[in-house]
PDB file of N, CA and C in Angstrom:
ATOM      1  N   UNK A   1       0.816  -1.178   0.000  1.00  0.00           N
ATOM      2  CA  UNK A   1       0.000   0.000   0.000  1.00  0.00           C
ATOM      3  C   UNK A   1       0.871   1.258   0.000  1.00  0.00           C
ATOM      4  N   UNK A   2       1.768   1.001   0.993  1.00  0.00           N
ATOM      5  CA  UNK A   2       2.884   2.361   0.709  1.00  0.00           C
ATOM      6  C   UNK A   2       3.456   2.698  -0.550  1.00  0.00           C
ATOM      7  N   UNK A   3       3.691   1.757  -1.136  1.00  0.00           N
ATOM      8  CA  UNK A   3       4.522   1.687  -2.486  1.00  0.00           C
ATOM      9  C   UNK A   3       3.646   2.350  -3.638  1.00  0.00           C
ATOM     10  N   UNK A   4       2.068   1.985  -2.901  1.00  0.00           N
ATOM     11  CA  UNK A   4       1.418   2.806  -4.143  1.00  0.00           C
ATOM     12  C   UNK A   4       1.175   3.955  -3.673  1.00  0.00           C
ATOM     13  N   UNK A   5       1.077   4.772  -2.507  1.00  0.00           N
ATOM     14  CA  UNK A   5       1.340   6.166  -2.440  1.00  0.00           C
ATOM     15  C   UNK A   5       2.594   6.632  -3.090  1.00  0.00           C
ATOM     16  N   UNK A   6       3.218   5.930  -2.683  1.00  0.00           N
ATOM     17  CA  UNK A   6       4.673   6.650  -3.068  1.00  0.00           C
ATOM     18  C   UNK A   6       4.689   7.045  -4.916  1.00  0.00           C
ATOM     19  N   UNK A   7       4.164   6.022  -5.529  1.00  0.00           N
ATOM     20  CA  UNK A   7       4.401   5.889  -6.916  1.00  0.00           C
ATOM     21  C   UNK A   7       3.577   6.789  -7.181  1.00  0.00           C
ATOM     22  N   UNK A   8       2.089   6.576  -6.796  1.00  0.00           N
ATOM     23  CA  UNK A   8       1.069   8.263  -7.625  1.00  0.00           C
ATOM     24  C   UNK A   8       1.228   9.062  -5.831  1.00  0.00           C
ATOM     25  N   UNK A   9       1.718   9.467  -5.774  1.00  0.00           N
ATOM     26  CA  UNK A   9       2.030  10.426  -4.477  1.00  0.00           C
ATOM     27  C   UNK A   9       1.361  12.077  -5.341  1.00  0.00           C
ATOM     28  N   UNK A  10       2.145  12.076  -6.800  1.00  0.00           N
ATOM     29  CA  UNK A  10       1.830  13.459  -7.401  1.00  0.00           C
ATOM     30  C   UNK A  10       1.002  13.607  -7.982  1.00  0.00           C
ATOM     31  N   UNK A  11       0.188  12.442  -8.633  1.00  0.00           N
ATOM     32  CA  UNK A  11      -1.080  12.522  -9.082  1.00  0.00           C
ATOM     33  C   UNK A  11      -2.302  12.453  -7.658  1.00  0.00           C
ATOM     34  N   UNK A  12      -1.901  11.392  -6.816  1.00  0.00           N
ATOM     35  CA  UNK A  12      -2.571  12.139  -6.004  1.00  0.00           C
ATOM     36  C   UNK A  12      -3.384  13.300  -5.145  1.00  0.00           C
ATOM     37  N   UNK A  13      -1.679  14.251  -5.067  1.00  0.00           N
ATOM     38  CA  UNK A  13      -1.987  15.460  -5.088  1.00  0.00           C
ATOM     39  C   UNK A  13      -2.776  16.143  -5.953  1.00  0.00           C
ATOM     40  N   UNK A  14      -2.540  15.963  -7.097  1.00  0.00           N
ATOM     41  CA  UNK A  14      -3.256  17.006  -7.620  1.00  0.00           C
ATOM     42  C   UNK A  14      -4.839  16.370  -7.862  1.00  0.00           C
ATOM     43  N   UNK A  15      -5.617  15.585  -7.316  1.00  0.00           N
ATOM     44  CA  UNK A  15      -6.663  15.193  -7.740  1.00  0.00           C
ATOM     45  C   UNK A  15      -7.177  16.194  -6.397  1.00  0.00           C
ATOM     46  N   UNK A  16      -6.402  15.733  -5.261  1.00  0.00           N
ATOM     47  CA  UNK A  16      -6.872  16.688  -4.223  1.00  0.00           C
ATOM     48  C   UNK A  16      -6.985  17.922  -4.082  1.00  0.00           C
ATOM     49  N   UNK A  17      -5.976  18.583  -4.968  1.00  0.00           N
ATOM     50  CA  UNK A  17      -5.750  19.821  -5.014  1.00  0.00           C
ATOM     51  C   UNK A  17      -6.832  20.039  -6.000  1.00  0.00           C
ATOM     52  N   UNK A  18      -7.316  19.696  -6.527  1.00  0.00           N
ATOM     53  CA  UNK A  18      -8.400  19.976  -7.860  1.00  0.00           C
ATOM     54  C   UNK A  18      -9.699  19.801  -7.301  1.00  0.00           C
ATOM     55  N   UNK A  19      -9.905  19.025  -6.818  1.00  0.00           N
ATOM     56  CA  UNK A  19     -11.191  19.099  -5.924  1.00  0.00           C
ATOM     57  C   UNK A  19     -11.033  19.658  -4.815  1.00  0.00           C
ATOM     58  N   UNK A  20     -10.254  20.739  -4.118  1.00  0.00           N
ATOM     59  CA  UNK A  20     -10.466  21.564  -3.603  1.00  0.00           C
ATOM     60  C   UNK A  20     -10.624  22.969  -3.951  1.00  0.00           C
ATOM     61  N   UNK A  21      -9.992  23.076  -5.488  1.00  0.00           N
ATOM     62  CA  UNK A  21      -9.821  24.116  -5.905  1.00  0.00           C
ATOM     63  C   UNK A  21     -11.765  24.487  -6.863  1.00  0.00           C
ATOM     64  N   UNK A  22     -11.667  23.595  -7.031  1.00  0.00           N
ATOM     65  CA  UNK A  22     -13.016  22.839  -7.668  1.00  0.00           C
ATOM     66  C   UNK A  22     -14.267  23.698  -6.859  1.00  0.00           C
ATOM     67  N   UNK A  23     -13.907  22.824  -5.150  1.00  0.00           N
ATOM     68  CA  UNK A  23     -14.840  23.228  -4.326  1.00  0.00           C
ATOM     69  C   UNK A  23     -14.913  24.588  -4.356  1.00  0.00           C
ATOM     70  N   UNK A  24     -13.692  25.223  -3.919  1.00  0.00           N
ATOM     71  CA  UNK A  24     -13.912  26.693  -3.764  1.00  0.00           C
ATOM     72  C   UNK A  24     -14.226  27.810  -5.055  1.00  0.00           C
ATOM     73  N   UNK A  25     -14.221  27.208  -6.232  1.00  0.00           N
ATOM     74  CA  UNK A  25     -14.713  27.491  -7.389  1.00  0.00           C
ATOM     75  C   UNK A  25     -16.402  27.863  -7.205  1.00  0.00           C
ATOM     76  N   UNK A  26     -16.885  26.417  -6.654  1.00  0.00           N
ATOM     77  CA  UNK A  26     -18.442  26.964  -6.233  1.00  0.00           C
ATOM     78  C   UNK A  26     -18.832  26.999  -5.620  1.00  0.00           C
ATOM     79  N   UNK A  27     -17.917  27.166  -4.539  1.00  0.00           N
ATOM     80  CA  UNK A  27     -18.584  28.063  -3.525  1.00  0.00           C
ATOM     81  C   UNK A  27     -18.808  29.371  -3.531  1.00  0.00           C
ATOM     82  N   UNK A  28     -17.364  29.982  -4.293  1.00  0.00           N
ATOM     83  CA  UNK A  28     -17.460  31.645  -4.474  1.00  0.00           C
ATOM     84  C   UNK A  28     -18.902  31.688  -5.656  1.00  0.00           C
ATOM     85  N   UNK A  29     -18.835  30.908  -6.819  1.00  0.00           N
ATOM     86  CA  UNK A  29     -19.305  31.729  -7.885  1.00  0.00           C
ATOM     87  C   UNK A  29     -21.028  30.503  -7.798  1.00  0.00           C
ATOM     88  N   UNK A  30     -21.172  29.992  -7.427  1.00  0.00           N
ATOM     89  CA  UNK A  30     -22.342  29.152  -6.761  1.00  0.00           C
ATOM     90  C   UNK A  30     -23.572  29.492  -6.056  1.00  0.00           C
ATOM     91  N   UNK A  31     -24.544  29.226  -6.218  1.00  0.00           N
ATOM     92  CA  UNK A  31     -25.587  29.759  -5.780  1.00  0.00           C
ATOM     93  C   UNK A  31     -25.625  29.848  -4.584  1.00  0.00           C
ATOM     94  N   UNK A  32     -25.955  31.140  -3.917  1.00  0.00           N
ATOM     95  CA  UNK A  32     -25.927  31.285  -2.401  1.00  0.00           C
ATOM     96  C   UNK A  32     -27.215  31.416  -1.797  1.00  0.00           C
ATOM     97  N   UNK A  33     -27.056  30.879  -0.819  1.00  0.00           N
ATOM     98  CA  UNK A  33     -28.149  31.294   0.268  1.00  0.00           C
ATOM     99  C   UNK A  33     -28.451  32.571   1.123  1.00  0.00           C
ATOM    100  N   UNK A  34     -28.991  32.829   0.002  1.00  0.00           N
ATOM    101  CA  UNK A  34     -28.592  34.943   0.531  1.00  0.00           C
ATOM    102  C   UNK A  34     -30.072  35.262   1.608  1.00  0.00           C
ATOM    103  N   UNK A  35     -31.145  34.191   1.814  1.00  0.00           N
ATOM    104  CA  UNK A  35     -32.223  34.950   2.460  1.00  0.00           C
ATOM    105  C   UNK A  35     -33.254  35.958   2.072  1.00  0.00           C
ATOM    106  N   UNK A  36     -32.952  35.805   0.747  1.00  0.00           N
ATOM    107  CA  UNK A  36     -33.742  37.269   0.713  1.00  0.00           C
ATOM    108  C   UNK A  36     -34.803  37.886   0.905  1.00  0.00           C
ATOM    109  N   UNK A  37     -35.902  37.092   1.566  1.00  0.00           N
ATOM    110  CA  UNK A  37     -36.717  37.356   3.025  1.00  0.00           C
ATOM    111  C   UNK A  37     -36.981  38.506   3.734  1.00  0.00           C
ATOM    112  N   UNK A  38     -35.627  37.905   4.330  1.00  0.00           N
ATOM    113  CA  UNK A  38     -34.656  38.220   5.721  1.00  0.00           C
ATOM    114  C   UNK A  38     -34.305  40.050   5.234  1.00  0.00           C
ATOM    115  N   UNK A  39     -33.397  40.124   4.052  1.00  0.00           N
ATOM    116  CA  UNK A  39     -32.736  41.003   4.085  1.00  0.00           C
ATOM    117  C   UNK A  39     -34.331  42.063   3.318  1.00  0.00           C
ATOM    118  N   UNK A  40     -35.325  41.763   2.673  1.00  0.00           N
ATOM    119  CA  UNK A  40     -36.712  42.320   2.338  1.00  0.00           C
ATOM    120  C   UNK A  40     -37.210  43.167   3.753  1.00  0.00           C
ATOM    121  N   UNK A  41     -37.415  42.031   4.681  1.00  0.00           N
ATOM    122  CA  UNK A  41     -37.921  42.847   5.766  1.00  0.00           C
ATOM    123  C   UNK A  41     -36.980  43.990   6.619  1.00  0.00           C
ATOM    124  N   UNK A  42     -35.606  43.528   6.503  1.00  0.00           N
ATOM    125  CA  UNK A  42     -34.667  44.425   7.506  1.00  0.00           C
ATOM    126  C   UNK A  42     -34.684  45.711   6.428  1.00  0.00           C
ATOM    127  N   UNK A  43     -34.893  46.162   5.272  1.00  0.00           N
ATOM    128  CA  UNK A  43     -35.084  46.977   4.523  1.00  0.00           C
ATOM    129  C   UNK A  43     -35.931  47.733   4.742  1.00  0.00           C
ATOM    130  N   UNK A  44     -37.485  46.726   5.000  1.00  0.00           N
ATOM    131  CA  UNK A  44     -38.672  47.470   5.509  1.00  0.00           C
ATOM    132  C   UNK A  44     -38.634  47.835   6.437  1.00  0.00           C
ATOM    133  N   UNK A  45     -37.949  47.748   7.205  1.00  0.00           N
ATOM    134  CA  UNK A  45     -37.324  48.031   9.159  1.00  0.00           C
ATOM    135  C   UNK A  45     -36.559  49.290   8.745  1.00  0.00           C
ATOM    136  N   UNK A  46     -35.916  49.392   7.898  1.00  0.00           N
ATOM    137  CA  UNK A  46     -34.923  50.416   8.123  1.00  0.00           C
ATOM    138  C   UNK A  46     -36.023  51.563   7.264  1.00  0.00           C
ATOM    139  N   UNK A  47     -36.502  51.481   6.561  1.00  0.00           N
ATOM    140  CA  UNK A  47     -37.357  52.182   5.525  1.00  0.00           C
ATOM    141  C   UNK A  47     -38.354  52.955   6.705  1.00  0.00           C
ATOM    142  N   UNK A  48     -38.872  52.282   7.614  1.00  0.00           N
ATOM    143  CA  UNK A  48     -40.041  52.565   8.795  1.00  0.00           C
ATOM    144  C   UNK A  48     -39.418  53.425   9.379  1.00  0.00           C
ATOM    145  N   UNK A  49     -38.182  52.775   9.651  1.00  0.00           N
ATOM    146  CA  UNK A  49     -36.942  53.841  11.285  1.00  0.00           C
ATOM    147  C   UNK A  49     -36.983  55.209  10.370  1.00  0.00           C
ATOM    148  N   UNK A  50     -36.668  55.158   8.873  1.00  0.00           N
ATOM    149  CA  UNK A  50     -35.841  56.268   8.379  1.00  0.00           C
ATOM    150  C   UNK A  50     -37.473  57.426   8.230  1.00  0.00           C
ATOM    151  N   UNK A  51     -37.872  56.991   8.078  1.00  0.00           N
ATOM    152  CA  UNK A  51     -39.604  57.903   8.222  1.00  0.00           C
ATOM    153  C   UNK A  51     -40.057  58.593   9.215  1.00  0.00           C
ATOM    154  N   UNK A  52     -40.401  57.405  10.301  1.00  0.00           N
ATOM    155  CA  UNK A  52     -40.095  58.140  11.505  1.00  0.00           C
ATOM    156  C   UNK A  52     -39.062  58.988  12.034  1.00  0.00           C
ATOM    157  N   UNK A  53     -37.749  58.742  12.086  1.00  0.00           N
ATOM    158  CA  UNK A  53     -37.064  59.539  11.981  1.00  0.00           C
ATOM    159  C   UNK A  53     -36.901  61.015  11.325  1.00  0.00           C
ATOM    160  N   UNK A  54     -37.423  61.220   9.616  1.00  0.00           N
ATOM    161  CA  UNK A  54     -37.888  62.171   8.680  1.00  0.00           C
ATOM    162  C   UNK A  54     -39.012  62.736   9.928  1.00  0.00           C
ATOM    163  N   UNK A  55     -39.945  62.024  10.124  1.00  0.00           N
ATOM    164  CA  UNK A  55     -41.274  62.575  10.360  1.00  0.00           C
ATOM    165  C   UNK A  55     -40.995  63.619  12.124  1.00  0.00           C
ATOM    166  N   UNK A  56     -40.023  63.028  13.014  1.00  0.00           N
ATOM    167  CA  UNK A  56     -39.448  63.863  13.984  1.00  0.00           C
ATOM    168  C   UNK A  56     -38.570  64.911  13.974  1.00  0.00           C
ATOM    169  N   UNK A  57     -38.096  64.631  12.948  1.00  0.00           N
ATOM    170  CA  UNK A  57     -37.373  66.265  13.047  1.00  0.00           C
ATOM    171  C   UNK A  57     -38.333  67.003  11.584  1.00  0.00           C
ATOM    172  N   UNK A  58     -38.998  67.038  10.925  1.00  0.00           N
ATOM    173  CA  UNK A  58     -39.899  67.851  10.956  1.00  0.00           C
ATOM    174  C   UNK A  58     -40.659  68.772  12.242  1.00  0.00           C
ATOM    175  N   UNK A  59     -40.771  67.706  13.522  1.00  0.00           N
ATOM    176  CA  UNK A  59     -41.642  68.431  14.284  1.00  0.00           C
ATOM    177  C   UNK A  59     -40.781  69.063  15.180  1.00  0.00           C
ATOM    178  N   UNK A  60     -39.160  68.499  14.829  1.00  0.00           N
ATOM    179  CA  UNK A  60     -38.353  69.594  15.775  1.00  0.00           C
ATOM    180  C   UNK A  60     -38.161  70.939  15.074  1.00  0.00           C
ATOM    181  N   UNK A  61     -38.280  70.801  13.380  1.00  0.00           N
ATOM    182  CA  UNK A  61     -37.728  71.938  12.759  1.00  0.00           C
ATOM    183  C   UNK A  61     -38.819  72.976  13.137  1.00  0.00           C
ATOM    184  N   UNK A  62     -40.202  72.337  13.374  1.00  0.00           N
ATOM    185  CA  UNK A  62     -41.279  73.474  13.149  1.00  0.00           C
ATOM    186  C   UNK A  62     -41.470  74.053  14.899  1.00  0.00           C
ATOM    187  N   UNK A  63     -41.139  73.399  15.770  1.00  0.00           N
ATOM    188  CA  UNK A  63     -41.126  73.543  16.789  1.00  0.00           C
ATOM    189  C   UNK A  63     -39.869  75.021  16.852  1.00  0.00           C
ATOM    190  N   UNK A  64     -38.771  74.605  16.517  1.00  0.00           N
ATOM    191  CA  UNK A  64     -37.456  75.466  16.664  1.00  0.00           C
ATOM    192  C   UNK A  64     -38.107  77.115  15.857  1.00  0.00           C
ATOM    193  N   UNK A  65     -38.904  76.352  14.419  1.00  0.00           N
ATOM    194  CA  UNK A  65     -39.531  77.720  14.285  1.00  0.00           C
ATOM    195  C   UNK A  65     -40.641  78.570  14.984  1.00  0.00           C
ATOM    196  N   UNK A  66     -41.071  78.105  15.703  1.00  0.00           N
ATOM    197  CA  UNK A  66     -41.962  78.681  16.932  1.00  0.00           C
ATOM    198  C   UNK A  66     -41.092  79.156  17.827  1.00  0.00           C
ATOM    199  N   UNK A  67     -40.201  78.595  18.315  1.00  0.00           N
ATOM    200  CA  UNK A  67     -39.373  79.063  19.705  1.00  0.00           C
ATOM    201  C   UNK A  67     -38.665  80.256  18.967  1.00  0.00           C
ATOM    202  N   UNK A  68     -38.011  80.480  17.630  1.00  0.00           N
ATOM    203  CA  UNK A  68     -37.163  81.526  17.150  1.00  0.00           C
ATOM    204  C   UNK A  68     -38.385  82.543  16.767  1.00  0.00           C
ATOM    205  N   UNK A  69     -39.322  82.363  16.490  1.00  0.00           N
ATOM    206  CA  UNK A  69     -40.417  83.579  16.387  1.00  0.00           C
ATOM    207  C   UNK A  69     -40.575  84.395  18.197  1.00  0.00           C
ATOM    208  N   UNK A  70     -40.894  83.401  19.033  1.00  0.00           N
ATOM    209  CA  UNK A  70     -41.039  83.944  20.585  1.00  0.00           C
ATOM    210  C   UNK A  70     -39.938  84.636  20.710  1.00  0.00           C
ATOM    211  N   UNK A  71     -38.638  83.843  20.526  1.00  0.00           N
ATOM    212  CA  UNK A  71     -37.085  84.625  20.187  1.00  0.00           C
ATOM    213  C   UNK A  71     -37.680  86.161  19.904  1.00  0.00           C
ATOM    214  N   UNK A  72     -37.853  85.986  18.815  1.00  0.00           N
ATOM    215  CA  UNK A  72     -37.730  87.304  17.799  1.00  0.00           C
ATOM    216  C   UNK A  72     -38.650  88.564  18.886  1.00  0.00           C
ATOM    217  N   UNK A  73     -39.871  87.698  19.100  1.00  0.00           N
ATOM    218  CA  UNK A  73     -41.289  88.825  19.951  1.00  0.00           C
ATOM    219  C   UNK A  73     -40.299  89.674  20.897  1.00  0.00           C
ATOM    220  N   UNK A  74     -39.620  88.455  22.078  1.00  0.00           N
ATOM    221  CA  UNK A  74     -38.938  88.841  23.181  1.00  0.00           C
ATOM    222  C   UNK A  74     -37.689  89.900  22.801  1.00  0.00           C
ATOM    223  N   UNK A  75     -36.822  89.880  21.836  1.00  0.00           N
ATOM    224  CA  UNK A  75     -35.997  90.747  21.471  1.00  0.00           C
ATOM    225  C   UNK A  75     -36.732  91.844  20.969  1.00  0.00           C
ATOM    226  N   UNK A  76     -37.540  92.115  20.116  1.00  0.00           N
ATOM    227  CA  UNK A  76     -38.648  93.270  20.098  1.00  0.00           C
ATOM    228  C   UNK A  76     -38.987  93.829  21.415  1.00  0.00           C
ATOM    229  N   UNK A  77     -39.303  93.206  22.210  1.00  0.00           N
ATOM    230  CA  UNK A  77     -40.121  93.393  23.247  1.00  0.00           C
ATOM    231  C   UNK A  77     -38.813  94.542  24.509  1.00  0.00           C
ATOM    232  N   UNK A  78     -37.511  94.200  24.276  1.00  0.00           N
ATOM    233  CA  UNK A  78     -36.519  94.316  25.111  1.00  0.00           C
ATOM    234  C   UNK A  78     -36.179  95.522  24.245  1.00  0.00           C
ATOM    235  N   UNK A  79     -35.963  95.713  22.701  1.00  0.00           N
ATOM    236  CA  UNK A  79     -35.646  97.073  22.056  1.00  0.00           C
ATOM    237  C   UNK A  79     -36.603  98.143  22.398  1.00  0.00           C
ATOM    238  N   UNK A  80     -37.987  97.800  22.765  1.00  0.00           N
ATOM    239  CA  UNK A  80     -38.988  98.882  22.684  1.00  0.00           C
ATOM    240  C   UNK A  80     -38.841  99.461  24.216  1.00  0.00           C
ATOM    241  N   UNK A  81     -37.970  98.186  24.996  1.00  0.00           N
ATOM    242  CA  UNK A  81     -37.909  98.966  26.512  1.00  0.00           C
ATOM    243  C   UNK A  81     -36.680  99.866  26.660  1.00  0.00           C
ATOM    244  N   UNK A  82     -35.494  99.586  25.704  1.00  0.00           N
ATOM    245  CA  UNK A  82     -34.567 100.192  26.084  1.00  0.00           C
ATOM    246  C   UNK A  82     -35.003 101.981  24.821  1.00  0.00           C
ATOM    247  N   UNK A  83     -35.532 101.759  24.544  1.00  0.00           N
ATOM    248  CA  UNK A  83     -36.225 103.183  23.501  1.00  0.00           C
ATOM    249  C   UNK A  83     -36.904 103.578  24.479  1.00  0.00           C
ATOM    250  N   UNK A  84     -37.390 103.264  25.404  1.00  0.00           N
ATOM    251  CA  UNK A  84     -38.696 103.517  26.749  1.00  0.00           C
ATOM    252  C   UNK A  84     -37.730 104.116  27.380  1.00  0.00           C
ATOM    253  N   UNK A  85     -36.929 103.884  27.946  1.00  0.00           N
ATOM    254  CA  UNK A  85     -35.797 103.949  29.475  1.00  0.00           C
ATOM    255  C   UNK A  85     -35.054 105.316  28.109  1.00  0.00           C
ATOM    256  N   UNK A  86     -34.592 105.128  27.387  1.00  0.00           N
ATOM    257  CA  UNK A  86     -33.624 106.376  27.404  1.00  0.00           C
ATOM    258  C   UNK A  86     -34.653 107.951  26.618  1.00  0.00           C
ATOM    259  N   UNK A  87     -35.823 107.289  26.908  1.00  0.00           N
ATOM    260  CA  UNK A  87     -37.206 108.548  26.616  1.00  0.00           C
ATOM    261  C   UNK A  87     -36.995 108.951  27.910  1.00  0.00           C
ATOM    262  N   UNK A  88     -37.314 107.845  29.179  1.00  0.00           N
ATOM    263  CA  UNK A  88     -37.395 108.509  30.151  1.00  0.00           C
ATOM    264  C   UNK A  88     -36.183 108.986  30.421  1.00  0.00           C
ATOM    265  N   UNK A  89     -35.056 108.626  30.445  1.00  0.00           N
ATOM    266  CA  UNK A  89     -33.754 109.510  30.945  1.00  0.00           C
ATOM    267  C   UNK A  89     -33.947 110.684  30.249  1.00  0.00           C
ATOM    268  N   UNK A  90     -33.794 111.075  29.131  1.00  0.00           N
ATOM    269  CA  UNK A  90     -34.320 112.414  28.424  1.00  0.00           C
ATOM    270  C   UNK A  90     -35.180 112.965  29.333  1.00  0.00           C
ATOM    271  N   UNK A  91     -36.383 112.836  29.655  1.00  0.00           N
ATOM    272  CA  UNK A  91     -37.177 113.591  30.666  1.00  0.00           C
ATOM    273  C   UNK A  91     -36.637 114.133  32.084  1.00  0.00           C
ATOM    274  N   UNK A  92     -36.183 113.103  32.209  1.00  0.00           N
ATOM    275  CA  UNK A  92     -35.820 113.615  33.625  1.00  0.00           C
ATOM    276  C   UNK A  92     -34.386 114.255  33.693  1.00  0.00           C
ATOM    277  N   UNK A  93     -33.079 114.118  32.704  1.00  0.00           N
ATOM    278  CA  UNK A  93     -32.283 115.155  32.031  1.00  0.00           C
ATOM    279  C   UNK A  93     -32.986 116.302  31.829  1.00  0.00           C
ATOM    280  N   UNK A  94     -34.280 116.836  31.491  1.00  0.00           N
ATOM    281  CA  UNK A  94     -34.894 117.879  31.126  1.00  0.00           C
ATOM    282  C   UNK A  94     -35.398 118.178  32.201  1.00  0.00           C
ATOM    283  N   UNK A  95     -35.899 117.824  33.247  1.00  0.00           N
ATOM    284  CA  UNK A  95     -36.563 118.189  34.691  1.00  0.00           C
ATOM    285  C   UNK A  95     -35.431 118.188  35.455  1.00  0.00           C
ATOM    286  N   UNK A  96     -34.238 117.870  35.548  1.00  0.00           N
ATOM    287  CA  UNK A  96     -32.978 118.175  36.129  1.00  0.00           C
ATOM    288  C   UNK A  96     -32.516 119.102  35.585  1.00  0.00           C
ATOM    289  N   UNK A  97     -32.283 119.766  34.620  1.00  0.00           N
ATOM    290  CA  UNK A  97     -32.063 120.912  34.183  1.00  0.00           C
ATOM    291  C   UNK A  97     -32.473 122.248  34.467  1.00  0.00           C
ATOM    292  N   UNK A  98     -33.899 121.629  34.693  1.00  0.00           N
ATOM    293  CA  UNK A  98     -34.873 122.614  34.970  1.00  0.00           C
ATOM    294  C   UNK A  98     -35.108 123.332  36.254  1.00  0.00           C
ATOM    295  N   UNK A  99     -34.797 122.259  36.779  1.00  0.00           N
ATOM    296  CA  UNK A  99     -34.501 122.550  38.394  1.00  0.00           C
ATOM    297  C   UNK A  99     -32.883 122.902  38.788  1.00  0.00           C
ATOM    298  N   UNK A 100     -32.299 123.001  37.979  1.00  0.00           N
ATOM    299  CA  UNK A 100     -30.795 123.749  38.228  1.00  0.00           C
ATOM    300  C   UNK A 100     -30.637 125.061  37.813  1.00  0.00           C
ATOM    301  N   UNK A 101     -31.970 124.943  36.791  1.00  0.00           N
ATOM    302  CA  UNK A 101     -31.914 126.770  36.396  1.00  0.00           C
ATOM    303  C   UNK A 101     -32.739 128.024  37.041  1.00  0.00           C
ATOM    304  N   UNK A 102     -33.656 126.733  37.714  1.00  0.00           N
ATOM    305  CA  UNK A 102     -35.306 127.227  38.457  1.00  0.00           C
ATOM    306  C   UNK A 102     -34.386 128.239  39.494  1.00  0.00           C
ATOM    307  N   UNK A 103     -35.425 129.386  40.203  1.00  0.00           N
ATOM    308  CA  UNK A 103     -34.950 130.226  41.330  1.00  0.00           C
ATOM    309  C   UNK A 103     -35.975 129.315  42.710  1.00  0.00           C
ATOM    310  N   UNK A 104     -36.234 129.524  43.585  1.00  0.00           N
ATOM    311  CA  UNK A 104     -36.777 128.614  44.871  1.00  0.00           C
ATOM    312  C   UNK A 104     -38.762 128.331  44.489  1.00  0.00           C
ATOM    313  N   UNK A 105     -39.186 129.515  44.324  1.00  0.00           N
ATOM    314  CA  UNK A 105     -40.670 129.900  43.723  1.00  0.00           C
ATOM    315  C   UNK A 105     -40.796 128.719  42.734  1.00  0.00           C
ATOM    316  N   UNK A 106     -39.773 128.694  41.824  1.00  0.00           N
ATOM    317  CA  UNK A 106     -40.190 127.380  40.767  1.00  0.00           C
ATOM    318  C   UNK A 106     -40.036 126.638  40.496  1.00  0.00           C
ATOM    319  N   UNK A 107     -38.965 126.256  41.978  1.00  0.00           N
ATOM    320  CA  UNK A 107     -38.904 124.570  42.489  1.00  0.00           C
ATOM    321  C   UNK A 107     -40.242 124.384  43.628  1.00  0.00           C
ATOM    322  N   UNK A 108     -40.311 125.183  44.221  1.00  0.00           N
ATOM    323  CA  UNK A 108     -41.260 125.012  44.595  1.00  0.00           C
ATOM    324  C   UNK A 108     -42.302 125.077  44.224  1.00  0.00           C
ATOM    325  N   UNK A 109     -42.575 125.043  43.395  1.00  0.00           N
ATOM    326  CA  UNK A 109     -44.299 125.062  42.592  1.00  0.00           C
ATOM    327  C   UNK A 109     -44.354 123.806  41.850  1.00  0.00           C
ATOM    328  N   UNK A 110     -43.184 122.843  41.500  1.00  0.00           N
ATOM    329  CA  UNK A 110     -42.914 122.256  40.635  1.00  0.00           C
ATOM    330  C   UNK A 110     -42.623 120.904  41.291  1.00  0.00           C
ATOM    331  N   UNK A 111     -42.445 121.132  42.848  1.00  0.00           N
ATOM    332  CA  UNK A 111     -42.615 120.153  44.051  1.00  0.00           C
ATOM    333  C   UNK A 111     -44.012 119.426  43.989  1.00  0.00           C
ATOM    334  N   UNK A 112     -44.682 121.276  44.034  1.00  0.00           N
ATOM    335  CA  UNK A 112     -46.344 120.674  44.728  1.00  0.00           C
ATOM    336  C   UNK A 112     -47.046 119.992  43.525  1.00  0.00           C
ATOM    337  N   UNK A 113     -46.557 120.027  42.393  1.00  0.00           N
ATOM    338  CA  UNK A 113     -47.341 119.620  41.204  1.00  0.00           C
ATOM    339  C   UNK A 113     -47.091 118.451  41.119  1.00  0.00           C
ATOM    340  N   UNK A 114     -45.709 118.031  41.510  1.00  0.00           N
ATOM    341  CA  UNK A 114     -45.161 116.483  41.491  1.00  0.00           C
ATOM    342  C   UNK A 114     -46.317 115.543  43.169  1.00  0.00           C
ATOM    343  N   UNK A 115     -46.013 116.420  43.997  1.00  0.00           N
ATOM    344  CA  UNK A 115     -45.818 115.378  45.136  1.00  0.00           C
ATOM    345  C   UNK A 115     -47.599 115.824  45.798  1.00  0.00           C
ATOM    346  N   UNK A 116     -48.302 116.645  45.416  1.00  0.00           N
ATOM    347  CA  UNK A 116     -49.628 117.442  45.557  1.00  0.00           C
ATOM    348  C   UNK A 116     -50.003 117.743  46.357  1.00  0.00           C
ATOM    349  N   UNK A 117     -48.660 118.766  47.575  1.00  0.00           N
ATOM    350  CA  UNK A 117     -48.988 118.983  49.006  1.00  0.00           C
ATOM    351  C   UNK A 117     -49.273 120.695  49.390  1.00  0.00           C
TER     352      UNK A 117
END
């Protein structure tokens, strides 16, 4: 039995080597068991996530546009006070003036009109 390995030892080989090379021939290029089921529904899974997903930040974008409009009111709201405050500093720059130029008679008249004593 040895003697006949020894003698086809190289034909041996290569019958083996050929039917392995063989095998891996179809395995690569061979019909596979791909599932395609499997990979149908994980599509429809990801298709669902990616919607929902779409469909939430819509309601963050429209949300963010509500909060940047209140934004906007409140910064309005803060310009019309600081236009308020330096009206009133003007006034009372003008009633301080007035009373630095006044003689006693027209601070005092200008007391009772303020304070109504």
């Amino acid at each position: 039995m040895n003697a006949f390995f020894l003698k086809y030892f190289r034909e041996i080989l290569l019958v083996v080597f050929a039917i392995i090379i063989t095998f891996f021939i179809l395995k690569i290029y061979g019909k596979s068991n791909d599932n395609g089921e499997l990979i149908k529904y994980k599509l429809e899974v990801l298709d669902k996530q990616i919607s929902d997903l779409y469909n939430q930040r819509k309601s963050l974008d429209s949300s963010i546009n509500v909060h940047n409009e209140n934004i906007k009111k409140i910064d309005q709201a803060i310009n019309n006070l600081k236009i308020e405050k330096t009206t009133i500093n003007r006034f009372y720059e003008v009633k301080e003036n007035e009373i630095k130029n006044a003689d006693a008679k027209k601070v005092d008249s200008l007391l009772r009109l303020r304070y109504r004593y």
